[in-house]
PDB file of N, CA and C in Angstrom:
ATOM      1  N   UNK A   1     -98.900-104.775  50.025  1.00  0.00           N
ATOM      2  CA  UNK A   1     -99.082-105.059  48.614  1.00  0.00           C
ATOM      3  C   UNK A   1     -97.797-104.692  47.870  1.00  0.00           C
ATOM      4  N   UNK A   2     -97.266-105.643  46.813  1.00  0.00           N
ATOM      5  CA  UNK A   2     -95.883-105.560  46.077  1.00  0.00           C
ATOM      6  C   UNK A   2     -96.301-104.803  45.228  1.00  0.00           C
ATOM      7  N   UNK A   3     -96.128-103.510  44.871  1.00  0.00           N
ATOM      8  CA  UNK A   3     -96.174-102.700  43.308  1.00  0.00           C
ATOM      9  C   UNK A   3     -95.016-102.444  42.334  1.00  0.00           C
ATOM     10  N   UNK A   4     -94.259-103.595  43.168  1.00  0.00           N
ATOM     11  CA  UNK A   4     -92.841-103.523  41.565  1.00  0.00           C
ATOM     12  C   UNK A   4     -93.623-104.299  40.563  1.00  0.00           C
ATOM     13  N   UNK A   5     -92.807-103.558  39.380  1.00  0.00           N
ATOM     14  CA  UNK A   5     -93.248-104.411  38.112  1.00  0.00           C
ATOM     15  C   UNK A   5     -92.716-105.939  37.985  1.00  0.00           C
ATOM     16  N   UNK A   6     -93.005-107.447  37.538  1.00  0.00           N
ATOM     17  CA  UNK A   6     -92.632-108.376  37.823  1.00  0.00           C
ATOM     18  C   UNK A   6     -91.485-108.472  36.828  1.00  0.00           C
ATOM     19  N   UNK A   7     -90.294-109.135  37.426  1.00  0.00           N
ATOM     20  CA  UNK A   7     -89.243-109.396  36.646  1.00  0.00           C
ATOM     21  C   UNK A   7     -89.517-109.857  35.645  1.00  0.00           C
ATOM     22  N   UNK A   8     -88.725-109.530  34.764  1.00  0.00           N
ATOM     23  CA  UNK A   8     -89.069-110.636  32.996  1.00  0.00           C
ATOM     24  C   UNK A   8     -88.279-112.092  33.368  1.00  0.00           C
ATOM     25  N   UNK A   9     -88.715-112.504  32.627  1.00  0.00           N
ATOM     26  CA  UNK A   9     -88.174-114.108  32.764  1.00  0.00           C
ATOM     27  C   UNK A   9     -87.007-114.084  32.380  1.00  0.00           C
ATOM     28  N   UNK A  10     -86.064-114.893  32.699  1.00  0.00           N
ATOM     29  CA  UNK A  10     -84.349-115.241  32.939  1.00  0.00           C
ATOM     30  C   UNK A  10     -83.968-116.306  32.297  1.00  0.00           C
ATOM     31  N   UNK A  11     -83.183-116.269  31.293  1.00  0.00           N
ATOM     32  CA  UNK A  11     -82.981-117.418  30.288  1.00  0.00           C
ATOM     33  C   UNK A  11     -81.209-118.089  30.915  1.00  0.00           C
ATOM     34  N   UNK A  12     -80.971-119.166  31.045  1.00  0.00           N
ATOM     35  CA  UNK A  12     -79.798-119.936  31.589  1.00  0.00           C
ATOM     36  C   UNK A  12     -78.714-119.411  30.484  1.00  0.00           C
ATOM     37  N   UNK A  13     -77.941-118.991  30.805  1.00  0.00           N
ATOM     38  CA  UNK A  13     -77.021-118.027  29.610  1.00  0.00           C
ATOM     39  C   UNK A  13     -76.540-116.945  29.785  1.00  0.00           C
ATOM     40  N   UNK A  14     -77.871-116.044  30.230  1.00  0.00           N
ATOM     41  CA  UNK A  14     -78.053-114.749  29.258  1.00  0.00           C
ATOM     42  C   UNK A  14     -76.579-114.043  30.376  1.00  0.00           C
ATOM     43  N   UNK A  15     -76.478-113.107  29.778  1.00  0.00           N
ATOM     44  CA  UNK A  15     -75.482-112.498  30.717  1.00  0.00           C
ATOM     45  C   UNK A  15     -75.979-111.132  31.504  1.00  0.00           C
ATOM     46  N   UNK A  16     -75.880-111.404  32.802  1.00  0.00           N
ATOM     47  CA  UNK A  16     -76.358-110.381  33.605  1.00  0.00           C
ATOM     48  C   UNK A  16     -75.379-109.227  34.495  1.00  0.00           C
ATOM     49  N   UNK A  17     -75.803-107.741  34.982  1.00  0.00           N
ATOM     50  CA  UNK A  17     -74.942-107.450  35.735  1.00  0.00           C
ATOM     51  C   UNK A  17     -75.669-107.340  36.881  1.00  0.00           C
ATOM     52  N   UNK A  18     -74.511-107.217  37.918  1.00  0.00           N
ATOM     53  CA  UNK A  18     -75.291-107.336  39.323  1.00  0.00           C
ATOM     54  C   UNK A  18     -74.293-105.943  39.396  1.00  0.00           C
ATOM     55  N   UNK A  19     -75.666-105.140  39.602  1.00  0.00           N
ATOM     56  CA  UNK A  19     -75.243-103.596  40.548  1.00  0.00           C
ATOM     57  C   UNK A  19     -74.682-103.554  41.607  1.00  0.00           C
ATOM     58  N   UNK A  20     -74.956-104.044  42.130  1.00  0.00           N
ATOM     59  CA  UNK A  20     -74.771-104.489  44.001  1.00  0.00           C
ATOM     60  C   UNK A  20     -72.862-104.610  44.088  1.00  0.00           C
ATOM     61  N   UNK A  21     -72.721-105.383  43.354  1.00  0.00           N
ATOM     62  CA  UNK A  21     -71.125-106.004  43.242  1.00  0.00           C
ATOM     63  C   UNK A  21     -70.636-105.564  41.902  1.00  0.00           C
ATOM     64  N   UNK A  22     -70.927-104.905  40.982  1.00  0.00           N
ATOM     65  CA  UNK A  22     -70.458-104.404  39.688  1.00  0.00           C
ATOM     66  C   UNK A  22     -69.926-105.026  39.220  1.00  0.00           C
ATOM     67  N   UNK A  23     -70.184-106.620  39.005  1.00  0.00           N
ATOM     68  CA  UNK A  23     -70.060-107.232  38.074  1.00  0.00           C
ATOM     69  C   UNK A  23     -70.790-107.960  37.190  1.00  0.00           C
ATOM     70  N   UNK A  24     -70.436-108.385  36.149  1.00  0.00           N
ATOM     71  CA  UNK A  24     -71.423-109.068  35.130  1.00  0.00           C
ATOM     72  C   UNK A  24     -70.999-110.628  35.051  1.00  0.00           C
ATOM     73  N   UNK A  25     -72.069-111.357  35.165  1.00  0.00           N
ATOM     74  CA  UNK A  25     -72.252-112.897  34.913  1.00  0.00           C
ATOM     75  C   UNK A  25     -72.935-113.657  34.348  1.00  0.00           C
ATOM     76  N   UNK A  26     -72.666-114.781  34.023  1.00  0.00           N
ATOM     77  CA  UNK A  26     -73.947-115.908  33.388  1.00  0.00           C
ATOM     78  C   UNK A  26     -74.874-116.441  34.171  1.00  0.00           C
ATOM     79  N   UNK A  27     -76.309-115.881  33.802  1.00  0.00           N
ATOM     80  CA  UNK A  27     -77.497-116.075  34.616  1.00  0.00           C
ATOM     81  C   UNK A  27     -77.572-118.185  34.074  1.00  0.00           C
ATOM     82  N   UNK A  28     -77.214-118.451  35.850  1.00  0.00           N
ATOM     83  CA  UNK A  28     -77.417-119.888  35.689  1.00  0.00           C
ATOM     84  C   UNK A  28     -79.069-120.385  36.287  1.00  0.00           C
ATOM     85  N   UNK A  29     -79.623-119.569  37.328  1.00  0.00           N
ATOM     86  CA  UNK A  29     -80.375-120.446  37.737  1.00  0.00           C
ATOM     87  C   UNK A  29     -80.983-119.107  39.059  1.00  0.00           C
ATOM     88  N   UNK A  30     -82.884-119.330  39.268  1.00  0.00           N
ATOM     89  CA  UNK A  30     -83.189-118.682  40.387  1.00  0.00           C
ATOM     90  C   UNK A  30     -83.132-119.934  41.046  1.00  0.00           C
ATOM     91  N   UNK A  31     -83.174-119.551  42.739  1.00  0.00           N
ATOM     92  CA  UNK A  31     -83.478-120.546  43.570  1.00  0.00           C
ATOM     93  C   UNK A  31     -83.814-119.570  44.763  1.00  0.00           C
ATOM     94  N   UNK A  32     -85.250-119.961  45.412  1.00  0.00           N
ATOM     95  CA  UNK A  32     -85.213-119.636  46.859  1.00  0.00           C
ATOM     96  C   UNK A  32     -85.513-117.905  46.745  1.00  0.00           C
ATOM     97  N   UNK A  33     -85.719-117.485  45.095  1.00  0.00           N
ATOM     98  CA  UNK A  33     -85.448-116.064  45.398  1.00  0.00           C
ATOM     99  C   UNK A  33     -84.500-115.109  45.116  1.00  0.00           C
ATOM    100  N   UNK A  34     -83.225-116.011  44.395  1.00  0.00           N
ATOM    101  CA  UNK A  34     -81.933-115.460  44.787  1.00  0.00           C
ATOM    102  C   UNK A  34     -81.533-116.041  43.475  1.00  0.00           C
ATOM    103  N   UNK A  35     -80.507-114.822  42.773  1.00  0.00           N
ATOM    104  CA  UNK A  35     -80.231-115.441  41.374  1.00  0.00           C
ATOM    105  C   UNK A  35     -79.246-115.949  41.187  1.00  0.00           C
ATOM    106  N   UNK A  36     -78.666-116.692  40.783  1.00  0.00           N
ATOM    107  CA  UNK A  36     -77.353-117.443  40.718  1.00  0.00           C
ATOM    108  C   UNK A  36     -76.627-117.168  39.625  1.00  0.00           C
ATOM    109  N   UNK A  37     -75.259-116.429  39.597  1.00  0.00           N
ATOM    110  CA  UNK A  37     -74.680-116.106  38.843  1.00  0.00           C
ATOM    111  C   UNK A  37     -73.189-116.419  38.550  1.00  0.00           C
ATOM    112  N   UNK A  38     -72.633-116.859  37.342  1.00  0.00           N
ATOM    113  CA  UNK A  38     -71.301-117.582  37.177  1.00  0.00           C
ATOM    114  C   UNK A  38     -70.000-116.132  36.402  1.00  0.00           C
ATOM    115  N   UNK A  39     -69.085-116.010  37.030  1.00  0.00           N
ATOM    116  CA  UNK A  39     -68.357-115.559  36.054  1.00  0.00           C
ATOM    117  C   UNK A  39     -68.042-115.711  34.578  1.00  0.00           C
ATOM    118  N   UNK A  40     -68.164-115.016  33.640  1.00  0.00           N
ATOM    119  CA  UNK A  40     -68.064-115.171  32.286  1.00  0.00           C
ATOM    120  C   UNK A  40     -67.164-116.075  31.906  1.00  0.00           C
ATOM    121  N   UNK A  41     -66.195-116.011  32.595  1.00  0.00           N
ATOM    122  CA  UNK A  41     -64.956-117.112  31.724  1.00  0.00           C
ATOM    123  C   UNK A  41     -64.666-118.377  32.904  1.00  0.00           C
ATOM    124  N   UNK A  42     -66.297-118.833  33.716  1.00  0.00           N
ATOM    125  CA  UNK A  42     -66.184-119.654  34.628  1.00  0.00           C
ATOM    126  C   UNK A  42     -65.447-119.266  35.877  1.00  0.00           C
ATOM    127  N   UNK A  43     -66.053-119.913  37.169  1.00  0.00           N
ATOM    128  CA  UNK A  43     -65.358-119.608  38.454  1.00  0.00           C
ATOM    129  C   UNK A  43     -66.743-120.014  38.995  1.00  0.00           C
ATOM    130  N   UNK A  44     -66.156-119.467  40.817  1.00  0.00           N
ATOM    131  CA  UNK A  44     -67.221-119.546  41.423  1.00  0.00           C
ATOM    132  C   UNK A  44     -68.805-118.866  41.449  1.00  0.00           C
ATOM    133  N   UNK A  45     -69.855-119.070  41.351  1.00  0.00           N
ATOM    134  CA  UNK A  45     -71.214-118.647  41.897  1.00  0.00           C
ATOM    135  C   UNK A  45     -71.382-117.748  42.270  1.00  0.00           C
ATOM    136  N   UNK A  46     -72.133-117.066  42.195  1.00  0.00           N
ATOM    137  CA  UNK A  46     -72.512-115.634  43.104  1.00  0.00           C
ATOM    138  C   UNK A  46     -73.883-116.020  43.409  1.00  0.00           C
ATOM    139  N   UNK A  47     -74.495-114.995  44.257  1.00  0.00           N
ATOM    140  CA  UNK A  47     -76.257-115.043  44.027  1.00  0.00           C
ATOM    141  C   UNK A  47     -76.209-113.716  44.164  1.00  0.00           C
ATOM    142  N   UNK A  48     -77.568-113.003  43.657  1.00  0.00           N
ATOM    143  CA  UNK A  48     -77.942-111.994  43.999  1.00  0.00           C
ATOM    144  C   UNK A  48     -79.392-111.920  44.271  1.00  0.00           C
ATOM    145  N   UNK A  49     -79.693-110.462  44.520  1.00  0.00           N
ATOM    146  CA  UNK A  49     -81.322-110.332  44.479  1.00  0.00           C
ATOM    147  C   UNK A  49     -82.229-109.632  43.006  1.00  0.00           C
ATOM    148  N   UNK A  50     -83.105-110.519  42.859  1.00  0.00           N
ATOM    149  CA  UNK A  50     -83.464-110.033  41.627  1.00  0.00           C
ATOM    150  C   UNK A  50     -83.524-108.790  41.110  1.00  0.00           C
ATOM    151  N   UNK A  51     -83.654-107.805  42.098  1.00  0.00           N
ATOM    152  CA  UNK A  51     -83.880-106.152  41.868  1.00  0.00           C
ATOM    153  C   UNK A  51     -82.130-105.629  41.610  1.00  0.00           C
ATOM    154  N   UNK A  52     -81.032-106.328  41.880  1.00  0.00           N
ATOM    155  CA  UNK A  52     -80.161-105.970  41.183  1.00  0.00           C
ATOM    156  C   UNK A  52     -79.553-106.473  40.408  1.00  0.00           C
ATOM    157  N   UNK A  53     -80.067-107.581  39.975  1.00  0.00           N
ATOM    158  CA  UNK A  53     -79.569-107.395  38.315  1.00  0.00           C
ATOM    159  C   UNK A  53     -79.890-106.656  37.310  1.00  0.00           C
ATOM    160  N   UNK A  54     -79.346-106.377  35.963  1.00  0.00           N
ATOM    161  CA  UNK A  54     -79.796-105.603  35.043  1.00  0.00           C
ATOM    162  C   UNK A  54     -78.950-106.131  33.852  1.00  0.00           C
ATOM    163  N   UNK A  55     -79.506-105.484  32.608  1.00  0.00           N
ATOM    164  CA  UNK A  55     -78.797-106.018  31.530  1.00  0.00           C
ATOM    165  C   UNK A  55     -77.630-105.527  31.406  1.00  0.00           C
ATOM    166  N   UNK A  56     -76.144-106.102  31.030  1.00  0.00           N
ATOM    167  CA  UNK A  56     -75.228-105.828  31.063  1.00  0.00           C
ATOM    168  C   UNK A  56     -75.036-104.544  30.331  1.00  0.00           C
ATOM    169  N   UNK A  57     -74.226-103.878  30.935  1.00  0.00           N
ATOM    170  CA  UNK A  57     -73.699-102.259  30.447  1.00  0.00           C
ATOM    171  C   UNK A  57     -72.855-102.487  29.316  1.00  0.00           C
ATOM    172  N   UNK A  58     -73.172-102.221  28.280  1.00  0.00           N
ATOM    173  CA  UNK A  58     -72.503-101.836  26.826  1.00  0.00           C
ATOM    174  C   UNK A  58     -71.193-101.742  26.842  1.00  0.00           C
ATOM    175  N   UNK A  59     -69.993-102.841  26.254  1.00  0.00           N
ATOM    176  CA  UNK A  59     -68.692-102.863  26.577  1.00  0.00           C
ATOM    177  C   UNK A  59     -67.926-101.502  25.362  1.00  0.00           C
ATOM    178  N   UNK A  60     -67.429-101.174  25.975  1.00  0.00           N
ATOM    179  CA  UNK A  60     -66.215-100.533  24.856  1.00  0.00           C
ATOM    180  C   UNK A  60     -65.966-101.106  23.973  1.00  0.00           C
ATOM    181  N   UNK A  61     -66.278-100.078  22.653  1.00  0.00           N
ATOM    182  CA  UNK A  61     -65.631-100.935  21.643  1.00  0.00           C
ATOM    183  C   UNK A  61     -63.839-101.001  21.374  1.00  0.00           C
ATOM    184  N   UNK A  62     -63.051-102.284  21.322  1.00  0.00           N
ATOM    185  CA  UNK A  62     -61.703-102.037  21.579  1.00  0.00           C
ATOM    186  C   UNK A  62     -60.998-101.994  19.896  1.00  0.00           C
ATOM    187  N   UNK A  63     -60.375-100.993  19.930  1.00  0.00           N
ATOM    188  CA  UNK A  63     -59.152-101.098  18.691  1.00  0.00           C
ATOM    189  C   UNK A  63     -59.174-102.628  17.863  1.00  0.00           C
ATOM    190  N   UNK A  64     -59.342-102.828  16.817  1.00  0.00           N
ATOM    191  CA  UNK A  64     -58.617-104.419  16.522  1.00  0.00           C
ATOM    192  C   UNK A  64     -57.178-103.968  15.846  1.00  0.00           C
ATOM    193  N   UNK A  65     -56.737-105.434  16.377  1.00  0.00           N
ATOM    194  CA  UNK A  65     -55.066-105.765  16.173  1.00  0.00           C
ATOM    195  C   UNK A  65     -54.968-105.345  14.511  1.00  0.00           C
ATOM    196  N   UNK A  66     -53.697-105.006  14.178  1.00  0.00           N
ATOM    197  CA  UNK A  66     -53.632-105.185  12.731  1.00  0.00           C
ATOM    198  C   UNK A  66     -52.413-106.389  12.665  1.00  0.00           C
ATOM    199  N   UNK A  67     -52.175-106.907  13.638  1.00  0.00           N
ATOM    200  CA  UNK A  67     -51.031-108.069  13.383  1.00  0.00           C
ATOM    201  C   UNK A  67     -51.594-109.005  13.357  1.00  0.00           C
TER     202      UNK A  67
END
């Protein structure tokens, strides 16, 4: 019997991180089980497993330019 709680639903967009590989991507698509994930500024695919993604970790806030 599975007693994880069920994943929340996954919107084509949203931006995800994958623990596993410590990086964060654009949740494109499940398939088969396996989540499909794009680099932010485009590239190749990743997949992962649903239990490691998570919502992306809170970026630094950076200095703005004064030029």
């Amino acid at each position: 019997m599975n007693h994880r709680p069920p994943h929340p639903p996954l919107t084509p967009g949203e931006l995800l991180h994958d623990r596993r590989t410590r990086r964060t991507g654009v949740y494109m698509d499940t398939i088969g089980g396996r989540v499909y994930l794009r680099p932010v500024g485009g590239g190749i695919e990743w997949t992962a497993r649903p239990e490691h993604v998570t919502a992306p970790p809170s970026q630094p806030t950076q200095a703005r330019s004064l030029s």
